[in-house]
Protein backbone atom coordinates (compact mmCIF):
# COMPACT_ATOMS: atom_id res chain seq x y z
CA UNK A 1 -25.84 -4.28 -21.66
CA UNK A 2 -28.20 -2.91 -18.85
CA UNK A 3 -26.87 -0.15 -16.81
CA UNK A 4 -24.01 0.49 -19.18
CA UNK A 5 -23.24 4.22 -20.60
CA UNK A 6 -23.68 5.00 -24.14
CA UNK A 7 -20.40 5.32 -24.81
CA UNK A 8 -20.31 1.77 -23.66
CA UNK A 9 -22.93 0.25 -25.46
CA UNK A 10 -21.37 1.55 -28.77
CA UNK A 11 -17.92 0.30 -28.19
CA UNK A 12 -19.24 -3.14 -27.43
CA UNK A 13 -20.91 -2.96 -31.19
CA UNK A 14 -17.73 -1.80 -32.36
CA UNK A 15 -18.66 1.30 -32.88
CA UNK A 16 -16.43 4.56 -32.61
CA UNK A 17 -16.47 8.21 -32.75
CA UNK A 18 -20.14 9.07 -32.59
CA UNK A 19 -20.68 12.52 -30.58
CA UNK A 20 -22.19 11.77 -27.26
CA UNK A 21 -25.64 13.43 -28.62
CA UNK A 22 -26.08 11.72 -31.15
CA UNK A 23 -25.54 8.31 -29.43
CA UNK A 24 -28.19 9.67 -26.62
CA UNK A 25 -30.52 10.63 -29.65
CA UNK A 26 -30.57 6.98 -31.06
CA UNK A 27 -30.83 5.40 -27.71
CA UNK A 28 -33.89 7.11 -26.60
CA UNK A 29 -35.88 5.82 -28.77
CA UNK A 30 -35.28 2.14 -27.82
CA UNK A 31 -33.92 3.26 -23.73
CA UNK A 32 -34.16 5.12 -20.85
CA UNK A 33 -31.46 6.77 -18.27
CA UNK A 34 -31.19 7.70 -15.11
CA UNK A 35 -30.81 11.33 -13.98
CA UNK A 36 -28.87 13.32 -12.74
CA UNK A 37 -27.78 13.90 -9.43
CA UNK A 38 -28.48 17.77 -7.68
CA UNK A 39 -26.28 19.56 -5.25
CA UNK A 40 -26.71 22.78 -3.74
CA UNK A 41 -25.63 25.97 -4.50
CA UNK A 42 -22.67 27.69 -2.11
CA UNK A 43 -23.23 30.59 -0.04
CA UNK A 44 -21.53 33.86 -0.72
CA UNK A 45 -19.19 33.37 2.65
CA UNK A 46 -18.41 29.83 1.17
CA UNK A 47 -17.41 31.73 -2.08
CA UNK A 48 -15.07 34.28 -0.49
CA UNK A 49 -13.46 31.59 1.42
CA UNK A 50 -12.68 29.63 -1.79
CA UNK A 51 -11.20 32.81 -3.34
CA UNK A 52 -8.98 33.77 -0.59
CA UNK A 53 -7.87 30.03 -1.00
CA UNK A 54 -7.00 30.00 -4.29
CA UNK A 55 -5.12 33.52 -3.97
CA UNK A 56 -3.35 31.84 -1.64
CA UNK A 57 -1.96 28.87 -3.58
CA UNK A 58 -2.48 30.18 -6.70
CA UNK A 59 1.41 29.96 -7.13
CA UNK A 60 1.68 26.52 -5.28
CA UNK A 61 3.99 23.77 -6.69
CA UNK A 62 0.70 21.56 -6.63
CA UNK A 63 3.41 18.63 -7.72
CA UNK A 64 4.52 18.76 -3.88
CA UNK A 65 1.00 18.16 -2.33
CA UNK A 66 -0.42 15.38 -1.21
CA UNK A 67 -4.21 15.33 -1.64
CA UNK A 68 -5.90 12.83 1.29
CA UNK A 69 -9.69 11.61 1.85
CA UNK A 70 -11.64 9.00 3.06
CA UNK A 71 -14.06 7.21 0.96
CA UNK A 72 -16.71 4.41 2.23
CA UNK A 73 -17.62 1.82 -0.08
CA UNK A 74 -20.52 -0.22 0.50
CA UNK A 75 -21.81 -3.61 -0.68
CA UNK A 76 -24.71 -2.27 -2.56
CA UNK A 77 -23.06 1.29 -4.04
CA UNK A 78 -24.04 4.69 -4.12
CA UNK A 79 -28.36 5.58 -4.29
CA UNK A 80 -29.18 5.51 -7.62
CA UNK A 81 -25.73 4.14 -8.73
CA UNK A 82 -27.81 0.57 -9.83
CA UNK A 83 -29.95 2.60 -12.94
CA UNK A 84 -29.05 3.00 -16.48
CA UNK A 85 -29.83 2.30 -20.33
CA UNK A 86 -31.85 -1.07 -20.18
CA UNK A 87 -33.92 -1.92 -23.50
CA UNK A 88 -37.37 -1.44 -24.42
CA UNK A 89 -38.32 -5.03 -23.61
CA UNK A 90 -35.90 -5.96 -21.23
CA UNK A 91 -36.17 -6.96 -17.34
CA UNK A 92 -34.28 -4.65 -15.04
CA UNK A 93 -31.62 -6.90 -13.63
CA UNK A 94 -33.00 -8.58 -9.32
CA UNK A 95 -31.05 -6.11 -6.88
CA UNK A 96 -30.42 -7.78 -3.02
CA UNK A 97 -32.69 -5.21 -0.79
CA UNK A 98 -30.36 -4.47 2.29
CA UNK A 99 -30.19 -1.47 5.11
CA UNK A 100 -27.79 0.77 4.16
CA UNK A 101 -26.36 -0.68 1.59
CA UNK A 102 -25.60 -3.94 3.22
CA UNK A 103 -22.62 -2.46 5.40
CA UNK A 104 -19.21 -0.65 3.99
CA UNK A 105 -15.90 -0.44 4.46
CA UNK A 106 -14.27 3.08 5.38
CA UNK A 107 -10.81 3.49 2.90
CA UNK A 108 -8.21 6.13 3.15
CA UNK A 109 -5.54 7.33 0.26
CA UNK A 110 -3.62 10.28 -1.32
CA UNK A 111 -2.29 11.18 -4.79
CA UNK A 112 1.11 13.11 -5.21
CA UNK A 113 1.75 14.43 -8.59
CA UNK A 114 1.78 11.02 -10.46
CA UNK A 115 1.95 8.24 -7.10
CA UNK A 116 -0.88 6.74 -5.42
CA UNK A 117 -0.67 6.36 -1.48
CA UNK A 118 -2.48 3.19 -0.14
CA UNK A 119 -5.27 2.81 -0.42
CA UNK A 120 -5.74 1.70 3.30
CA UNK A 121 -8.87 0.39 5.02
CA UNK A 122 -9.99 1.44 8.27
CA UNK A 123 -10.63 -1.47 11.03
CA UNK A 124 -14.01 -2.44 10.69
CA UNK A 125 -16.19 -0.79 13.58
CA UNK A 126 -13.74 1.99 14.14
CA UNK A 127 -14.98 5.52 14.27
CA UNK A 128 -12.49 8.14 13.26
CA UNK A 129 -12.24 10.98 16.05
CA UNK A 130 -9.24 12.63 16.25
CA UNK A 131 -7.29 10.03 18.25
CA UNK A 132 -8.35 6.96 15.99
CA UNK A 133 -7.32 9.12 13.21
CA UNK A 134 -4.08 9.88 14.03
CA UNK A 135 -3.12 6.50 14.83
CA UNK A 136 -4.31 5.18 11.91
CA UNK A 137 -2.04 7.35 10.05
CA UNK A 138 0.87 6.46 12.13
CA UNK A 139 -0.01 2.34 11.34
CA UNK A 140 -0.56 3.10 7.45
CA UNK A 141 0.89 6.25 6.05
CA UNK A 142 3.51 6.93 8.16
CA UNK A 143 5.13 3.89 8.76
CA UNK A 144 4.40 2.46 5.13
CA UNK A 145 4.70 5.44 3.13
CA UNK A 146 6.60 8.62 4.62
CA UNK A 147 8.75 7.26 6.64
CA UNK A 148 10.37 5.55 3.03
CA UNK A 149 10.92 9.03 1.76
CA UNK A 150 13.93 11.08 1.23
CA UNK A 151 14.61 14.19 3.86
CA UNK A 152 14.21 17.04 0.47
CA UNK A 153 11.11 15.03 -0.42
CA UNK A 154 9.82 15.55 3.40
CA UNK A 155 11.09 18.86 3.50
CA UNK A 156 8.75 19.71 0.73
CA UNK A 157 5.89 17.89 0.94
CA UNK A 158 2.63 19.77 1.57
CA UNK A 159 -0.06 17.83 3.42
CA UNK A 160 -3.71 18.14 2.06
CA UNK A 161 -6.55 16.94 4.31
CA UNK A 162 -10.15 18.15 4.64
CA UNK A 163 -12.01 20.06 7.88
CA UNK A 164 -13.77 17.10 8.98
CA UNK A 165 -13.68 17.32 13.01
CA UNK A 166 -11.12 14.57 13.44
CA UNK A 167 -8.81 16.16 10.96
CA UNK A 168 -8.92 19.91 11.75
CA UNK A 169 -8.96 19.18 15.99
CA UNK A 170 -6.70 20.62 17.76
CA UNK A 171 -5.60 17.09 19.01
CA UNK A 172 -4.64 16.36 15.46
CA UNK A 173 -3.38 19.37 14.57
CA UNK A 174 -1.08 18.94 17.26
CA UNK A 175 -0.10 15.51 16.61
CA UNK A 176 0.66 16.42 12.88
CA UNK A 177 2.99 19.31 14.00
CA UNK A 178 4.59 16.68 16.29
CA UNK A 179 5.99 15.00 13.37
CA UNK A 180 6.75 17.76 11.13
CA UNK A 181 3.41 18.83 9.13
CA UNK A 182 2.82 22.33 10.21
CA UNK A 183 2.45 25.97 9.24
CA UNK A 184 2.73 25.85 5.45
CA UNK A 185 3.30 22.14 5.38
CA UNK A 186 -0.26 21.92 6.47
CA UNK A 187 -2.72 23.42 3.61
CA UNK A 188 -5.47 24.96 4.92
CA UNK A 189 -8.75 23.51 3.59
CA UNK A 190 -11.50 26.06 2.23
CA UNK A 191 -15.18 24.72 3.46
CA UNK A 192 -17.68 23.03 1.62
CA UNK A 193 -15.34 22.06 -0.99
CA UNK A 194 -15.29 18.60 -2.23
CA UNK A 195 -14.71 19.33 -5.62
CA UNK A 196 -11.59 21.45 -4.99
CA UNK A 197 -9.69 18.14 -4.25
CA UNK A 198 -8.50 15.63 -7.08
CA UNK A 199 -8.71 12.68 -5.07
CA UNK A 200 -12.61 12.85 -5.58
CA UNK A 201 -11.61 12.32 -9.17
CA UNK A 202 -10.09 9.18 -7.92
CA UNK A 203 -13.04 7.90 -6.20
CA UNK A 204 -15.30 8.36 -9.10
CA UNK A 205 -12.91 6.38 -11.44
CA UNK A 206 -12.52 3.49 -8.18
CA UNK A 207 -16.26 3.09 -8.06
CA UNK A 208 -17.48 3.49 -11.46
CA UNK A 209 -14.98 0.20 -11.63
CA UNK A 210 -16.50 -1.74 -8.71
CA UNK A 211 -19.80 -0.89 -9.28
CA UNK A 212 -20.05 -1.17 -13.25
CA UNK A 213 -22.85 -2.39 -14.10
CA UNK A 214 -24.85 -2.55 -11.25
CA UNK A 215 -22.55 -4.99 -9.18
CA UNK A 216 -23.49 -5.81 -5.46
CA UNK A 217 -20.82 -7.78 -3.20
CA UNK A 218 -21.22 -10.29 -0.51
CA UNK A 219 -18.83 -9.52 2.31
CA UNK A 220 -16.87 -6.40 3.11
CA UNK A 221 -13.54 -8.19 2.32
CA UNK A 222 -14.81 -8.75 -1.24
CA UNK A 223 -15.69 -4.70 -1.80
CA UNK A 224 -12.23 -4.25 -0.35
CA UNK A 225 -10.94 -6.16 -2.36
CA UNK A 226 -12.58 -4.75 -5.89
CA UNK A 227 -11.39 -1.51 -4.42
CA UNK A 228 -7.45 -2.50 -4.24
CA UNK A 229 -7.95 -4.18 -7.57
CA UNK A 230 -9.34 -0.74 -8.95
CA UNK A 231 -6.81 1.13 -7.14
CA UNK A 232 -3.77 -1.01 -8.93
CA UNK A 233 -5.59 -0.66 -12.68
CA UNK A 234 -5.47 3.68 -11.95
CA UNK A 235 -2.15 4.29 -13.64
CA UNK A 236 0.80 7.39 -13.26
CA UNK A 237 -0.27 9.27 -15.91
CA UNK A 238 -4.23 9.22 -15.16
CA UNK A 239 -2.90 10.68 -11.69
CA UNK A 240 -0.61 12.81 -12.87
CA UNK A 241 -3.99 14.68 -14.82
CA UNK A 242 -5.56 14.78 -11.74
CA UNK A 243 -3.06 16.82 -9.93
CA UNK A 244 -1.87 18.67 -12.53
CA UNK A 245 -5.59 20.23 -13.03
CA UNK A 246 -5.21 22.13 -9.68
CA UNK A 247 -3.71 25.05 -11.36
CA UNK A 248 -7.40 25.18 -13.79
CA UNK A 249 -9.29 24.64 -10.48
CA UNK A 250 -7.66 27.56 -8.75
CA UNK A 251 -8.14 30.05 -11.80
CA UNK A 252 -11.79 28.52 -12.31
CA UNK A 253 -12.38 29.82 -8.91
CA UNK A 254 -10.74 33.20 -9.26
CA UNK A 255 -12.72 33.88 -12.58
CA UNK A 256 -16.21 32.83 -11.25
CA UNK A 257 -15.70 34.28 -7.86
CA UNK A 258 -16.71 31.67 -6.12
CA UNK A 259 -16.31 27.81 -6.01
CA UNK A 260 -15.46 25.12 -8.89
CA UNK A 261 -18.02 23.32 -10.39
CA UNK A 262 -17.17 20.52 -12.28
CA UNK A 263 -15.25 17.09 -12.27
């Protein structure tokens, strides 16, 4: 099984229970593995941002917010993505060499407590500034989501989105306020924070799916499609742990005094 995990190389020998070391320990000696990825460290003005953040919601209803992001998919996957255990012996599986991962398709969602919104696809060869963006939310989740939704479920809702300029304009502030989402129906988004969301649980658990294995796609409709099929296979309750672990995130941050680490 080249580029599989070790958990999944022992479960496809039948093979249960063994601690994660000790599987590593036995497949070194006939393997290899890729490593890690690095990211750097936060700043000490990124820190006290995240703290006064997390003081801020620390007694949030986190069951009432909706967590949004974009994700782009491409044909090829994430660098790096395409390496994993392959035998002593073996042939590393024939990749397709293309520019930038052969093209990708730019996809949209949000979890609430234990619901998944969308996911939607952006229009191929659309840029999101802060006009685009709106309107794409008006043609996806506001007309096929919110607008479904009772007035005390409205009422309470508290819209999550990152500071990425065509979210945090004043254009689309605007337009959000224009249709209810302002003040403290509009969480404010602590910087260089990525982890702080759940959704990029999500998007780990969508591509470790469509790219299992070292899988490459063909056409952007295909990718899209592997991404909707992933999407429908994420059940309730594995959403329901993702939103439910904002309360750890928020106290992570508090004890640390500075950002959370971890997925």
């Amino acid at each position: 099984m080249p580029l599989a995990t070790s958990l999944a190389i022992f479960q496809s020998c039948n093979i249960t229970g063994v601690p994660k070391s000790t599987r590593c320990a036995i497949l070194r000696d006939m393997a290899k593995v890729r490593k890690a990825e690095r990211r750097p460290p936060l700043n000490k003005t990124h820190k006290l941002k995240h703290q006064d953040w997390a003081k801020k919601y620390l007694k949030t209803d986190f069951s009432k917010v909706l967590w949004t992001d974009e994700m782009r998919v491409s044909l090829d996957g994430p660098d790096g993505w395409a390496r994993g255990w392959i035998g002593k012996g073996q042939r590393a599986p024939v990749r397709l060499r293309r520019q930038q991962g052969g093209g990708g398709v730019l996809v949209w969602a949000g979890i609430i407590k234990d619901e998944l919104v969308g996911p939607f696809r952006v229009e191929d060869g659309v840029k999101l500034n802060s006009q685009s963006y709106c309107q794409f939310l008006e043609d996806t989740f506001f007309k096929q989501w919110y607008r479904k939704k009772s007035a005390s479920f409205k009422k309470n809702m508290i819209f999550m989105q990152d500071n990425a300029p065509s979210h945090a304009s004043k254009y689309s502030t605007a337009w959000l306020a224009r249709k209810g989402i302002k003040e403290e129906k509009l969480m404010t988004w602590p910087p260089c924070s990525p982890d702080l969301n759940p959704i990029e649980n999500l998007w780990s658990i969508i591509k470790c799916e469509i790219y299992k294995e070292g899988k490459q796609y063909t056409s952007l409709n295909s990718v899209w499609e592997a991404v909707v099929a992933a999407a429908r296979n994420v059940d309730g309750e594995q959403i329901k742990t993702l939103t439910e672990s904002m309360d750890g995130r928020l106290l992570s941050v508090l004890a640390k005094k500075g950002g959370y680490i971890g997925r």
